[in-house]
C-alpha atoms as a PDB file:
ATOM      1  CA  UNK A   1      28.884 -44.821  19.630  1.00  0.00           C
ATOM      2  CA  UNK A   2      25.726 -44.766  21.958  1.00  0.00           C
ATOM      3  CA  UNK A   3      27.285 -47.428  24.045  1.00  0.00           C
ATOM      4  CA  UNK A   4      30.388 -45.620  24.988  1.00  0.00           C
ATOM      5  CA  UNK A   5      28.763 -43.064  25.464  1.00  0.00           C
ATOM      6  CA  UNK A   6      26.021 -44.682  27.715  1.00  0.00           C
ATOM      7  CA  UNK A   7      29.082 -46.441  29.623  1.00  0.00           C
ATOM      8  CA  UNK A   8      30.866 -42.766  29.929  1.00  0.00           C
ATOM      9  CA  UNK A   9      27.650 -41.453  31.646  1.00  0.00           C
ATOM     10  CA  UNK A  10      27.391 -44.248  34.440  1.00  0.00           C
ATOM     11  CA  UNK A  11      31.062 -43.428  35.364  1.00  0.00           C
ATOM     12  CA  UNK A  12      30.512 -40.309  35.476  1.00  0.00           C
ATOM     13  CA  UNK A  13      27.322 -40.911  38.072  1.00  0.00           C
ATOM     14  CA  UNK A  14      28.948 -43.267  39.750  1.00  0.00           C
ATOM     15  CA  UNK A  15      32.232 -41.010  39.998  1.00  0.00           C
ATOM     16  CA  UNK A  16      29.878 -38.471  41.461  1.00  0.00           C
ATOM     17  CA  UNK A  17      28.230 -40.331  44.118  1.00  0.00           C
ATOM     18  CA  UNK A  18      31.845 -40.824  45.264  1.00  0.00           C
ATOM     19  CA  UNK A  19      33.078 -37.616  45.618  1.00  0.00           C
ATOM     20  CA  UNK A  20      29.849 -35.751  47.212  1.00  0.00           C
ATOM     21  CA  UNK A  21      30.707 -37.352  50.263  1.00  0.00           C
ATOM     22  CA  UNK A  22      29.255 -33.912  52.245  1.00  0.00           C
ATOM     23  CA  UNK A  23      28.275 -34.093  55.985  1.00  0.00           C
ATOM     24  CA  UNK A  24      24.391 -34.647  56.799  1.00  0.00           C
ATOM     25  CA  UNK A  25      22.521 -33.274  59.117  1.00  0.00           C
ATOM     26  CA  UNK A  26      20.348 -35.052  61.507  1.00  0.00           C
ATOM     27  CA  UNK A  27      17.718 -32.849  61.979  1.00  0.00           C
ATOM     28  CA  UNK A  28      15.462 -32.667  65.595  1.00  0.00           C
ATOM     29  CA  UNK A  29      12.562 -32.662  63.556  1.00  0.00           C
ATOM     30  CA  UNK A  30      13.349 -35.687  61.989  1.00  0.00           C
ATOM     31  CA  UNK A  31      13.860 -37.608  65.916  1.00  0.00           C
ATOM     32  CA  UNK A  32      17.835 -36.701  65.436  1.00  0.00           C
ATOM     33  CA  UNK A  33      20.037 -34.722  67.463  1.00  0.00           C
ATOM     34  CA  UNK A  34      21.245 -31.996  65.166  1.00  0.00           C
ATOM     35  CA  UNK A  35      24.219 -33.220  64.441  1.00  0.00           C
ATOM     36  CA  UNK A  36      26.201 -33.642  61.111  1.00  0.00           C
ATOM     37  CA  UNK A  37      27.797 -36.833  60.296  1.00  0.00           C
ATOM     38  CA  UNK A  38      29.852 -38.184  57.253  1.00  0.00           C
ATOM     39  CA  UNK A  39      30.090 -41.735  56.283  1.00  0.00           C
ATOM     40  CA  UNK A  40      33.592 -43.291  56.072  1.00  0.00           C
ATOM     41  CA  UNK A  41      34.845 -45.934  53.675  1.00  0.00           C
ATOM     42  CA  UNK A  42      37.853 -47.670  55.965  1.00  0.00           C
ATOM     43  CA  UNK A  43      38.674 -51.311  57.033  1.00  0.00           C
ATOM     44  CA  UNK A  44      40.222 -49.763  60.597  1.00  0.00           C
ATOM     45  CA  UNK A  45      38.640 -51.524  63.727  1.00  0.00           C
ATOM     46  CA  UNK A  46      37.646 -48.835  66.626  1.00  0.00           C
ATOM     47  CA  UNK A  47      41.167 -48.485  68.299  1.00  0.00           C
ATOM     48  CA  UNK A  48      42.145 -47.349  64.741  1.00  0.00           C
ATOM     49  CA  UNK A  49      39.561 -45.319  63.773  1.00  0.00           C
ATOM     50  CA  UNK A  50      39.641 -43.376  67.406  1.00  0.00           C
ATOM     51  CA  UNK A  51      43.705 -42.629  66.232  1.00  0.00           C
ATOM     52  CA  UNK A  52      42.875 -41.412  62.685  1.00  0.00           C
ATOM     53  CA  UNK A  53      39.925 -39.142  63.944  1.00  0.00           C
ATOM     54  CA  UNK A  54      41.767 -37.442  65.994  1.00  0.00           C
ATOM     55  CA  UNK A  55      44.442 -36.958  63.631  1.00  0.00           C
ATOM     56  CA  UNK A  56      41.797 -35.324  61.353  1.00  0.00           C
ATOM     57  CA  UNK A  57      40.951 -32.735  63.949  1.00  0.00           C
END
């Protein structure tokens, strides 16, 4: 019973890490530029990427 419920707790984190995909700021203080950026999980090359950005916006 421990071991499930071990195995349902590292799901759960790793299910988590997943879904708190939440812009970051690059802060000035820090040597960045202010801006927020969010990584992206995708296999698209730049041509591709440049169409489905601006399909986002």
């Amino acid at each position: 019973m421990k071991r499930i419920a071990l195995v349902v707790a590292i799901l759960l984190l790793l299910a988590m890490g997943y879904a708190s995909a939440a812009p970051t700021q690059w802060p000035v203080a820090a040597g960045g530029n202010g801006h927020y950026y969010e990584k992206v999980y995708s296999d698209a090359n730049w041509p591709e990427a440049q169409v489905e950005f601006s399909r986002d916006q």
